[in-house]
PDB file of N, CA and C in Angstrom:
ATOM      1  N   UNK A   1    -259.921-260.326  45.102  1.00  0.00           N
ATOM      2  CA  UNK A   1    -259.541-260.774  46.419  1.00  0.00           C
ATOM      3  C   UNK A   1    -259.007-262.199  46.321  1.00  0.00           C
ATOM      4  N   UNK A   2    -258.073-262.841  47.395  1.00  0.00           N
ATOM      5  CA  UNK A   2    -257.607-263.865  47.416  1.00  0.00           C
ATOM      6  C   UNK A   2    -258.474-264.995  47.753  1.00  0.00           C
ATOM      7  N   UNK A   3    -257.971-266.043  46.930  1.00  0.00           N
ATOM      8  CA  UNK A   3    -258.558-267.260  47.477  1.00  0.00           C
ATOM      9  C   UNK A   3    -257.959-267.960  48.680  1.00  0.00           C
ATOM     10  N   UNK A   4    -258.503-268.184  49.734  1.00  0.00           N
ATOM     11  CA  UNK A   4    -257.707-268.876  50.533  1.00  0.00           C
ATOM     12  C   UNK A   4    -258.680-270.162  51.425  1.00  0.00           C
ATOM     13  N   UNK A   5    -257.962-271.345  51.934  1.00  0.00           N
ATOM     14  CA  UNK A   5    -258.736-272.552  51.969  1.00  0.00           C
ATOM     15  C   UNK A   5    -258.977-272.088  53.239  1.00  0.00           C
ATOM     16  N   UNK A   6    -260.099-272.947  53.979  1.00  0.00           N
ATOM     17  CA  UNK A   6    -260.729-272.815  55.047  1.00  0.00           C
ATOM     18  C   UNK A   6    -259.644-273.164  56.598  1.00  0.00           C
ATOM     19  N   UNK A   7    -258.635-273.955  56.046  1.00  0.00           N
ATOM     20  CA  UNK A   7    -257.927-273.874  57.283  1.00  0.00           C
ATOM     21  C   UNK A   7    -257.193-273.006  57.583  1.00  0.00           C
ATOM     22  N   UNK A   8    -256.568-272.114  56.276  1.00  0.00           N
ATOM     23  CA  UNK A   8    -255.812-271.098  56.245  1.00  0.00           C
ATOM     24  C   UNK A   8    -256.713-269.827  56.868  1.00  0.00           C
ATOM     25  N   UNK A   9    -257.855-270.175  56.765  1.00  0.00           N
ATOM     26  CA  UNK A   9    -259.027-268.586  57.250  1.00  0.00           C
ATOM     27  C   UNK A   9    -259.692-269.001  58.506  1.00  0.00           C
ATOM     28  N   UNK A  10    -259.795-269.899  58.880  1.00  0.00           N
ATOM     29  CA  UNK A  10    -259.655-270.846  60.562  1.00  0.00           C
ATOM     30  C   UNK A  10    -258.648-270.127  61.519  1.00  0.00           C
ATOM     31  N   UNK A  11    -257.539-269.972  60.756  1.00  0.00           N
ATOM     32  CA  UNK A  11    -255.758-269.668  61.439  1.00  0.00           C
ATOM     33  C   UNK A  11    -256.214-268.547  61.712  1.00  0.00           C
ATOM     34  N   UNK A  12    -256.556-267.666  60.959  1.00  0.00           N
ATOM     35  CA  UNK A  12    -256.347-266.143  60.577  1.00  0.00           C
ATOM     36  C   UNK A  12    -257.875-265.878  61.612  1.00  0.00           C
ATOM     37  N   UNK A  13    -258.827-266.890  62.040  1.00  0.00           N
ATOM     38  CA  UNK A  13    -259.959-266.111  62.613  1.00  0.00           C
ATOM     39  C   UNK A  13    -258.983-265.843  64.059  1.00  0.00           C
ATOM     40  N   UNK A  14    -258.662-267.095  64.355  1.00  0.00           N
ATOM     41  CA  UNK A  14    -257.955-267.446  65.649  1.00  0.00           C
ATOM     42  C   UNK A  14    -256.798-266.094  66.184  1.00  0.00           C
ATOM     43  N   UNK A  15    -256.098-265.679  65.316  1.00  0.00           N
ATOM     44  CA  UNK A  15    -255.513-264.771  65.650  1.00  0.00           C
ATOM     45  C   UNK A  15    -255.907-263.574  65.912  1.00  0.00           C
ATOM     46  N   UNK A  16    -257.136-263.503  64.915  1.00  0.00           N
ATOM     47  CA  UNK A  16    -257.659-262.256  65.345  1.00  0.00           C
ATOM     48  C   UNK A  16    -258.758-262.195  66.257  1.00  0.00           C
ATOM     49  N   UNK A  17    -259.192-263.674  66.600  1.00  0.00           N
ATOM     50  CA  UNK A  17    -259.988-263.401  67.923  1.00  0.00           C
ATOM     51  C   UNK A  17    -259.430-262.812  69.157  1.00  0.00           C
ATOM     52  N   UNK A  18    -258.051-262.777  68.885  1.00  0.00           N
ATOM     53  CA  UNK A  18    -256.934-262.189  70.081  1.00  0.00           C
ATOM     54  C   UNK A  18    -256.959-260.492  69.900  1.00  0.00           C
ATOM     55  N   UNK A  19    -257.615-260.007  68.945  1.00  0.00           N
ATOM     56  CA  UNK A  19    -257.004-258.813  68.596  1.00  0.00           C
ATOM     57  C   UNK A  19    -258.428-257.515  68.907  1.00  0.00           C
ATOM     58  N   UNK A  20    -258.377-256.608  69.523  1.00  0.00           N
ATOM     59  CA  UNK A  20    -259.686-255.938  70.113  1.00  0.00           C
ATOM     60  C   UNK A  20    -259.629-255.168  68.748  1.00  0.00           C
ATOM     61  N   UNK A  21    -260.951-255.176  68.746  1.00  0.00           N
ATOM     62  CA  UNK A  21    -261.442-254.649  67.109  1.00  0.00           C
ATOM     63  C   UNK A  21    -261.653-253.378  66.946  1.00  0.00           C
ATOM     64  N   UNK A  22    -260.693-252.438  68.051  1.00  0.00           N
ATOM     65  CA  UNK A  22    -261.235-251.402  68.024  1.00  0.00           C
ATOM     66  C   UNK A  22    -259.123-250.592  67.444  1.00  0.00           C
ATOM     67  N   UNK A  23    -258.323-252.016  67.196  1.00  0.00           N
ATOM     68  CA  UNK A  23    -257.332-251.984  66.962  1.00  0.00           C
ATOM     69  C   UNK A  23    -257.448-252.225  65.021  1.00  0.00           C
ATOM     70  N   UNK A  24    -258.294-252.618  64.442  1.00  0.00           N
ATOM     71  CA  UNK A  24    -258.441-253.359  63.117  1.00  0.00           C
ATOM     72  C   UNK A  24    -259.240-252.025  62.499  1.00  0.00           C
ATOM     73  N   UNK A  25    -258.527-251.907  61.072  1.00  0.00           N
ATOM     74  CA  UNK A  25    -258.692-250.658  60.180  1.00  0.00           C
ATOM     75  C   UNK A  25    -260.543-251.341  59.977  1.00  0.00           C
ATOM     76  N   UNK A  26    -261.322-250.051  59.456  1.00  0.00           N
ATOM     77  CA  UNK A  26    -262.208-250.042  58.872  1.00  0.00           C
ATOM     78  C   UNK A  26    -262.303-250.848  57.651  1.00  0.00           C
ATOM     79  N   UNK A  27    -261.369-251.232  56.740  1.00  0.00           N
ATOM     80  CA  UNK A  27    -260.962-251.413  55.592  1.00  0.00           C
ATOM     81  C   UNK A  27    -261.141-252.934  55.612  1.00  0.00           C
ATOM     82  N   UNK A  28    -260.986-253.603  57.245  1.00  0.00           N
ATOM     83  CA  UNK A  28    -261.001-255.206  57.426  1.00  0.00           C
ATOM     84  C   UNK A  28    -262.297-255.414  57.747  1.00  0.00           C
ATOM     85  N   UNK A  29    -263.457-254.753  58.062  1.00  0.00           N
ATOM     86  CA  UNK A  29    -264.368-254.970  58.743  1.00  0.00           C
ATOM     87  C   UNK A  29    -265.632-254.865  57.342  1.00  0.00           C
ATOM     88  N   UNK A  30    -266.494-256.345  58.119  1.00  0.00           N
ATOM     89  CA  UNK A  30    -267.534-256.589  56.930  1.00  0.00           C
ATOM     90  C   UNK A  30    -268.776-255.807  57.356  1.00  0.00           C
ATOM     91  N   UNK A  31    -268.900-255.732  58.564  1.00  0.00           N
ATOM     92  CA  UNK A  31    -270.682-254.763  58.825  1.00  0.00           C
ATOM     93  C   UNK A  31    -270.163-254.764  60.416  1.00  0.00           C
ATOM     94  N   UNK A  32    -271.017-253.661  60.646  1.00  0.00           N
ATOM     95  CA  UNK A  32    -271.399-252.828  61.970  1.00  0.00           C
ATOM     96  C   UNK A  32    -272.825-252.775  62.129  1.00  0.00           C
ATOM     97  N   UNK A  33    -272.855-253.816  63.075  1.00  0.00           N
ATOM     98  CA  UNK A  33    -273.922-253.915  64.172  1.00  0.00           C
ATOM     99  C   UNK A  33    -274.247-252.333  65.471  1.00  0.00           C
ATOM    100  N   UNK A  34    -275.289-251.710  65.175  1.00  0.00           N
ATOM    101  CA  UNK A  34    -275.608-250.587  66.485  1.00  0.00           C
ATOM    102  C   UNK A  34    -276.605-251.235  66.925  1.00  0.00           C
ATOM    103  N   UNK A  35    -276.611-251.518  68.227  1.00  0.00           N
ATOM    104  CA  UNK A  35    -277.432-252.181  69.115  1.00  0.00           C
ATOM    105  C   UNK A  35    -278.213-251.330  69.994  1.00  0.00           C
ATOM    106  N   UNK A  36    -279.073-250.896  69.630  1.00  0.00           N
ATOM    107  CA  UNK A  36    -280.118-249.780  70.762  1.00  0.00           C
ATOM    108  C   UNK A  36    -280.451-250.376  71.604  1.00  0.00           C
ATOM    109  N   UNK A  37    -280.923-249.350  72.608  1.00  0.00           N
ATOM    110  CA  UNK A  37    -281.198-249.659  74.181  1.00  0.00           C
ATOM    111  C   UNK A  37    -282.799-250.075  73.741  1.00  0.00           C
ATOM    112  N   UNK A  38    -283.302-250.226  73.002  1.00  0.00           N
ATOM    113  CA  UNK A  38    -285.242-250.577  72.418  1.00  0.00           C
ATOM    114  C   UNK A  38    -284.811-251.343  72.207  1.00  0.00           C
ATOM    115  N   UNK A  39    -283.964-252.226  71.722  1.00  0.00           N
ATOM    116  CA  UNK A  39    -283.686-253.567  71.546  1.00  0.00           C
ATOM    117  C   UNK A  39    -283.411-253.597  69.747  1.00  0.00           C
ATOM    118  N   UNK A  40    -283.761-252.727  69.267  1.00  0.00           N
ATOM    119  CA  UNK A  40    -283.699-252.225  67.688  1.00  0.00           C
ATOM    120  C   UNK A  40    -281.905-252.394  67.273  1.00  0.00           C
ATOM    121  N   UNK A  41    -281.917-252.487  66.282  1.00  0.00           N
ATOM    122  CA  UNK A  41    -280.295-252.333  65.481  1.00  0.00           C
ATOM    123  C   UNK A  41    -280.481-251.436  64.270  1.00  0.00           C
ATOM    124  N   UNK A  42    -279.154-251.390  64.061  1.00  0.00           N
ATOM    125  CA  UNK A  42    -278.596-250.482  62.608  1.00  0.00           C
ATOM    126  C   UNK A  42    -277.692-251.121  62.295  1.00  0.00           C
ATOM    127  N   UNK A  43    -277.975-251.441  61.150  1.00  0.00           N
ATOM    128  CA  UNK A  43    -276.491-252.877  60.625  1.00  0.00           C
ATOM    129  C   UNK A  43    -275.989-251.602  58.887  1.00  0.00           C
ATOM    130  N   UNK A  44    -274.715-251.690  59.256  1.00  0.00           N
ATOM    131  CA  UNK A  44    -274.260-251.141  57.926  1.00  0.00           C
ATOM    132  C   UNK A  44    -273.384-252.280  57.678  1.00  0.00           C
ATOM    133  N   UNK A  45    -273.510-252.181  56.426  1.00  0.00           N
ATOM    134  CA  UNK A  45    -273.022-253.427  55.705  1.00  0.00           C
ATOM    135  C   UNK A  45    -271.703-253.180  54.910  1.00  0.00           C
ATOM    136  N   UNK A  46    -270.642-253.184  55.386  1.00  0.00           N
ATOM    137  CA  UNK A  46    -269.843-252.218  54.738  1.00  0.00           C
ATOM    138  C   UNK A  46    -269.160-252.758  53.543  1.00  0.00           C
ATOM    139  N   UNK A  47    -268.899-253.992  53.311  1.00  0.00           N
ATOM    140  CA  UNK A  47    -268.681-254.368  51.839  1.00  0.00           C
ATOM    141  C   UNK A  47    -269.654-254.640  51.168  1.00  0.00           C
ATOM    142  N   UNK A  48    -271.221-254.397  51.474  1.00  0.00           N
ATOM    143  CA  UNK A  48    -272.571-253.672  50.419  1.00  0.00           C
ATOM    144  C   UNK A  48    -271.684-252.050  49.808  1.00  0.00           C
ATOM    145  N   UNK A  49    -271.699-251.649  50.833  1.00  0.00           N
ATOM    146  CA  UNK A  49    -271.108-249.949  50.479  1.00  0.00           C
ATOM    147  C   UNK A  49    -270.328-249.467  49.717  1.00  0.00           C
ATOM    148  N   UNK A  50    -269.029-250.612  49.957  1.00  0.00           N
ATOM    149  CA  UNK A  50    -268.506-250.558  48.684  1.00  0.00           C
ATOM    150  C   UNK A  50    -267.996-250.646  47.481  1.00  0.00           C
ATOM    151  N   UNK A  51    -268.942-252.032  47.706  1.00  0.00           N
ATOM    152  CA  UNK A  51    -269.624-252.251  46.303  1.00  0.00           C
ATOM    153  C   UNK A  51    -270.282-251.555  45.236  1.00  0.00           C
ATOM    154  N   UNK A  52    -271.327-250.192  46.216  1.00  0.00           N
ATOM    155  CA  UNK A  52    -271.883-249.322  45.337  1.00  0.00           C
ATOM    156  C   UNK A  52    -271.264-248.699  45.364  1.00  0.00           C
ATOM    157  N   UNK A  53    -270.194-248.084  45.293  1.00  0.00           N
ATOM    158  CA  UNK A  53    -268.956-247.454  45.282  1.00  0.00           C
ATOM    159  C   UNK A  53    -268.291-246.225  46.403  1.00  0.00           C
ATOM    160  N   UNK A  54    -268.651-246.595  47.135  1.00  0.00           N
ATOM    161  CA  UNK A  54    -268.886-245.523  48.673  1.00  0.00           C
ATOM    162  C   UNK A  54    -267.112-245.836  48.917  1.00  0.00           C
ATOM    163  N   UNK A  55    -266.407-244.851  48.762  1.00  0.00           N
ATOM    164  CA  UNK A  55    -265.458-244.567  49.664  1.00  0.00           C
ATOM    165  C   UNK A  55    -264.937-245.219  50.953  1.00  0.00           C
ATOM    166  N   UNK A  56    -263.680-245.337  51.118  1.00  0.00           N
ATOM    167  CA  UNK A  56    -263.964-245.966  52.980  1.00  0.00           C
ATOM    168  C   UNK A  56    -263.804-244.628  53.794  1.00  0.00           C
ATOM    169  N   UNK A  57    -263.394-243.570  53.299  1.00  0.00           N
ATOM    170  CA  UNK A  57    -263.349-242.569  54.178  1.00  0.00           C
ATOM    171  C   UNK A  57    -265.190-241.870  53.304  1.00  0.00           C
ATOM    172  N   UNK A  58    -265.849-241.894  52.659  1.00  0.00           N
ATOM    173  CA  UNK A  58    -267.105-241.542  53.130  1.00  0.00           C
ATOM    174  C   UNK A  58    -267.854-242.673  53.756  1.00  0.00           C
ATOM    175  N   UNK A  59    -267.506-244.115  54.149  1.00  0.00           N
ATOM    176  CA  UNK A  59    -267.990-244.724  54.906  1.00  0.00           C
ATOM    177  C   UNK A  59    -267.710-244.581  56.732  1.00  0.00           C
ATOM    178  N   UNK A  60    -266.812-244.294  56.271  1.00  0.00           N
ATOM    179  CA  UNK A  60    -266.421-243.638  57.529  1.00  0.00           C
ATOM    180  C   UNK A  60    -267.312-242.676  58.340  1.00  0.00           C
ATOM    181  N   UNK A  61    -267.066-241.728  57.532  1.00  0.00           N
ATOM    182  CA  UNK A  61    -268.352-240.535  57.837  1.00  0.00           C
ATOM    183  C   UNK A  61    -269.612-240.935  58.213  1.00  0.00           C
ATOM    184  N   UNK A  62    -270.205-241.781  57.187  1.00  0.00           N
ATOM    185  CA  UNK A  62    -271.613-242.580  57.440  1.00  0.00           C
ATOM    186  C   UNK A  62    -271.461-242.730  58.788  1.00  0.00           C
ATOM    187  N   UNK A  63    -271.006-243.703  58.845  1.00  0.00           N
ATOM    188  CA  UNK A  63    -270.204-244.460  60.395  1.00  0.00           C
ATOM    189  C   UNK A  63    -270.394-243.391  61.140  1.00  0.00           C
ATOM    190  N   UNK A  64    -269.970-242.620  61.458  1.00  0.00           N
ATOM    191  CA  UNK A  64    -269.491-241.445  62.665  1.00  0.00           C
ATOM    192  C   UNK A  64    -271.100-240.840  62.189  1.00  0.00           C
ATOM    193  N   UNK A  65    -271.540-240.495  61.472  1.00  0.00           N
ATOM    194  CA  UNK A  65    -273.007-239.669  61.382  1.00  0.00           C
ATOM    195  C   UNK A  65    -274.066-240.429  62.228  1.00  0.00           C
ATOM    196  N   UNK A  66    -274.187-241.806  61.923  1.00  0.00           N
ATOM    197  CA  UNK A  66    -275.209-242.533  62.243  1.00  0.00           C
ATOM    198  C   UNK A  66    -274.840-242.689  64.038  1.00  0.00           C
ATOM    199  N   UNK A  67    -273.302-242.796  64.404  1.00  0.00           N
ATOM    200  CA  UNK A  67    -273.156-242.850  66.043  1.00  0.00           C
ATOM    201  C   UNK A  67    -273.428-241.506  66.584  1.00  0.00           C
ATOM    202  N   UNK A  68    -273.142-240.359  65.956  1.00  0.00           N
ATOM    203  CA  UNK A  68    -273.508-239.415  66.523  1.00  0.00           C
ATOM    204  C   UNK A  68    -275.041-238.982  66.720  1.00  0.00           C
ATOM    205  N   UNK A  69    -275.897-239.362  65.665  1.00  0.00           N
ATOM    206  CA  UNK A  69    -277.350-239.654  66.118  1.00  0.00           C
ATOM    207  C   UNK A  69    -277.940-240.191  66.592  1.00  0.00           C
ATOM    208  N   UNK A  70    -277.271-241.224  66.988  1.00  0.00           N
ATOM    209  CA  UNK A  70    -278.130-242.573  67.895  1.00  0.00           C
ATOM    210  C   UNK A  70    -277.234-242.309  69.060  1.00  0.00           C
ATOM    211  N   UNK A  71    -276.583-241.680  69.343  1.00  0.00           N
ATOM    212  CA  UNK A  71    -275.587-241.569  71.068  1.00  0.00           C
ATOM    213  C   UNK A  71    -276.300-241.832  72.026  1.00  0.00           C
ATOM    214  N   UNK A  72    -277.526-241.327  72.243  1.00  0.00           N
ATOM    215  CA  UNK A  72    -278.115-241.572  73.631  1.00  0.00           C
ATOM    216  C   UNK A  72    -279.354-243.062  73.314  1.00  0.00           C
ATOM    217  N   UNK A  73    -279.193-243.643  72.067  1.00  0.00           N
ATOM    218  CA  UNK A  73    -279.794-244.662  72.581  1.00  0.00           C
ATOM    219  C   UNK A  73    -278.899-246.147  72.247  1.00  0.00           C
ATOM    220  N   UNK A  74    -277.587-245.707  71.962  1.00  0.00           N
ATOM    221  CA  UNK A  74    -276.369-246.835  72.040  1.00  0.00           C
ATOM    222  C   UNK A  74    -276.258-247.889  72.965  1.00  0.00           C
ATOM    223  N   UNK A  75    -276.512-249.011  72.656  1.00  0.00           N
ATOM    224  CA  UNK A  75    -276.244-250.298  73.803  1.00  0.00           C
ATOM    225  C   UNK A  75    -274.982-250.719  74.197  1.00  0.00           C
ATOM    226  N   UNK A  76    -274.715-251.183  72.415  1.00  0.00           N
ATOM    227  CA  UNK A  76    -273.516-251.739  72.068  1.00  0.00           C
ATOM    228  C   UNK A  76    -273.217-251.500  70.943  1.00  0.00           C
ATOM    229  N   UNK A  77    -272.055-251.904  70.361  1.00  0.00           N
ATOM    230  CA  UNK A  77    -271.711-251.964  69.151  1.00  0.00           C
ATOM    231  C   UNK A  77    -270.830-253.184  68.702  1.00  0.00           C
ATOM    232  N   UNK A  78    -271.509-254.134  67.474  1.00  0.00           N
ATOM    233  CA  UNK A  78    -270.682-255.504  67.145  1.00  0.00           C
ATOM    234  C   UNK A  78    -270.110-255.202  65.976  1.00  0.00           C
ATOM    235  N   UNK A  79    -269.123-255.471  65.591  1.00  0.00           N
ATOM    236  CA  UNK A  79    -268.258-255.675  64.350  1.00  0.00           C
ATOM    237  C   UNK A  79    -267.915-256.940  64.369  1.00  0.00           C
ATOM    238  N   UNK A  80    -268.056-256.894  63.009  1.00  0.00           N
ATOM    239  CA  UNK A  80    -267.870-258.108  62.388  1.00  0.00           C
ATOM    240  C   UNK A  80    -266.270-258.156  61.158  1.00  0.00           C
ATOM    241  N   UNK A  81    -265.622-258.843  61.680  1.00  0.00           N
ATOM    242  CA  UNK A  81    -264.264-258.637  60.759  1.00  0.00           C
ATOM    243  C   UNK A  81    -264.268-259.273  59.258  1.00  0.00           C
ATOM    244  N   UNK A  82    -264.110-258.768  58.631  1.00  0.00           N
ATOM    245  CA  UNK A  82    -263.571-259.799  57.268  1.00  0.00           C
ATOM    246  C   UNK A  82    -262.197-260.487  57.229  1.00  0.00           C
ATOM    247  N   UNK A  83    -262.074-261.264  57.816  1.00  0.00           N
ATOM    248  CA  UNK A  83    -261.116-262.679  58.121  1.00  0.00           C
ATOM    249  C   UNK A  83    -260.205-262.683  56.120  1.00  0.00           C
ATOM    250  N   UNK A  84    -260.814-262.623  55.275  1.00  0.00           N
ATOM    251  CA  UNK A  84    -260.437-262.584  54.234  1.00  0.00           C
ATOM    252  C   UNK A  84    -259.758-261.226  53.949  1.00  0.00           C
ATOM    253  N   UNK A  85    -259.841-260.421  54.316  1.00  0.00           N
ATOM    254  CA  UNK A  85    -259.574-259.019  54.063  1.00  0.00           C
ATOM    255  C   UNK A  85    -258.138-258.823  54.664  1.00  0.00           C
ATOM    256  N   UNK A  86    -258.172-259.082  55.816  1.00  0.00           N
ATOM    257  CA  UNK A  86    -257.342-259.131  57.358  1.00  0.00           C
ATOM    258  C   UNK A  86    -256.274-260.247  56.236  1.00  0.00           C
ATOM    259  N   UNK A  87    -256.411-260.978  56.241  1.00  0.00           N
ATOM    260  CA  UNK A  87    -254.944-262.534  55.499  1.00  0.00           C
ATOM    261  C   UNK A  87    -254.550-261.588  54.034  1.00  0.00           C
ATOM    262  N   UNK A  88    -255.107-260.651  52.936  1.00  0.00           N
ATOM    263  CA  UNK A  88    -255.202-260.599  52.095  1.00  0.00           C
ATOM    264  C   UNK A  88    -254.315-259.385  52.001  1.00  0.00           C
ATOM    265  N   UNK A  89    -254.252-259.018  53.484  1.00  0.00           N
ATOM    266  CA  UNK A  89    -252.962-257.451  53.976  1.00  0.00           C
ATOM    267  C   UNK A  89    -252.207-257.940  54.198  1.00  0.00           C
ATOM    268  N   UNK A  90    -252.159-258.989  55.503  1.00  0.00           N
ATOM    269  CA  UNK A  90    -251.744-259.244  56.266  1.00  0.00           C
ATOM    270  C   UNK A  90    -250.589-260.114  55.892  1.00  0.00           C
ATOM    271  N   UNK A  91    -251.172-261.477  55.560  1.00  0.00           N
ATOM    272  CA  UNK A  91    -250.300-262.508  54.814  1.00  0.00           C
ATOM    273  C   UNK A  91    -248.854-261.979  53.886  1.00  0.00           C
ATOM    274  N   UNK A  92    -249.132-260.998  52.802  1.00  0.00           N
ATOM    275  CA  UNK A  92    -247.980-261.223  51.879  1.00  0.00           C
ATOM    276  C   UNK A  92    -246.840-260.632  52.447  1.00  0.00           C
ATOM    277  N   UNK A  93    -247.109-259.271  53.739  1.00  0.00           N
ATOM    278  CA  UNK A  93    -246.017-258.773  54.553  1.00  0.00           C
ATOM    279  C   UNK A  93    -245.503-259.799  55.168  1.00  0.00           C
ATOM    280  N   UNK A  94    -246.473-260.960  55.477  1.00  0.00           N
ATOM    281  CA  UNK A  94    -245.649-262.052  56.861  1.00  0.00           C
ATOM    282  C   UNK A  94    -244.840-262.580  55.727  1.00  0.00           C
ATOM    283  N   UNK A  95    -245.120-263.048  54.466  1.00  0.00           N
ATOM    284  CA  UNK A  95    -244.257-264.295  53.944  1.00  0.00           C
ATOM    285  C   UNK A  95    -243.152-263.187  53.290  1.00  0.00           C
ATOM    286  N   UNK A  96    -243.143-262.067  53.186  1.00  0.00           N
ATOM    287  CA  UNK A  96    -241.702-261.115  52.500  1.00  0.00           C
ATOM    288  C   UNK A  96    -241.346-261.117  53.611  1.00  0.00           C
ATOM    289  N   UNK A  97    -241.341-260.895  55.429  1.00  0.00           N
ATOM    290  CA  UNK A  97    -240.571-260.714  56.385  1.00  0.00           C
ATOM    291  C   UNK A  97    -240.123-262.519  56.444  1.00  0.00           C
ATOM    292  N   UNK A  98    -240.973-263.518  56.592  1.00  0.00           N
ATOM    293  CA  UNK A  98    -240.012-264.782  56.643  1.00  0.00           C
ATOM    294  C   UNK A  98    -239.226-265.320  55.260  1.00  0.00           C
ATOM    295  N   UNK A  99    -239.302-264.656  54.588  1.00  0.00           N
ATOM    296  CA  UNK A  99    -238.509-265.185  53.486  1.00  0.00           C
ATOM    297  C   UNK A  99    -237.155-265.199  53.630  1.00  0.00           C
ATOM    298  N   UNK A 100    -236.732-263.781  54.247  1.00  0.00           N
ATOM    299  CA  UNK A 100    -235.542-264.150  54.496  1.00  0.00           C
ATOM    300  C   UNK A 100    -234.629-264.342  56.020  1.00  0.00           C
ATOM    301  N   UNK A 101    -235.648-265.154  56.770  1.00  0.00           N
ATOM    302  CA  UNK A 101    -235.103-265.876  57.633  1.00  0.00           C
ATOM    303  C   UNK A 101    -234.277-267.133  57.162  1.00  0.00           C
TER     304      UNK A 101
END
């Protein structure tokens, strides 16, 4: 993964604080928060996952298994983006489209 300095990943939070996270691939996202109505959570950690080598489409699944069992005691749900992940797609398309401005 890329190195990038803290103002450059500052920029990149900012933009995507604009962006509803229900628009951002699985692939950018660091853990999923399930927030039960008991006040309890389920945190999947998704770059733990696949690290141990879990698929993003069998994380996926995980994902969809664990909402479909907890449906009736769902509060909320938080995601958490990987800001590094998001610049590391994102970035090299922006600088090949301004290059040749």
């Amino acid at each position: 993964m890329h190195q990038f300095s803290e103002d450059f990943l500052r920029q990149w939070e900012h933009i995507i604080s604009q962006v509803s996270t229900t628009e951002i691939p699985l692939e950018c996202m660091k853990r999923v928060v399930i927030k039960l109505k008991d006040k309890k959570r389920k945190t999947l950690n998704l770059v733990t996952l696949r690290r141990q080598g879990l698929s993003w489409e069998e994380i996926e699944t995980m994902l969809s298994r664990n909402l479909q069992e907890l449906d009736n005691q769902v509060e909320d749900i938080e995601w958490t983006v990987d800001v590094t992940a998001v610049a590391s797609i994102v970035q090299p398309q922006t600088n090949k489209m301004l290059k040749n401005l």
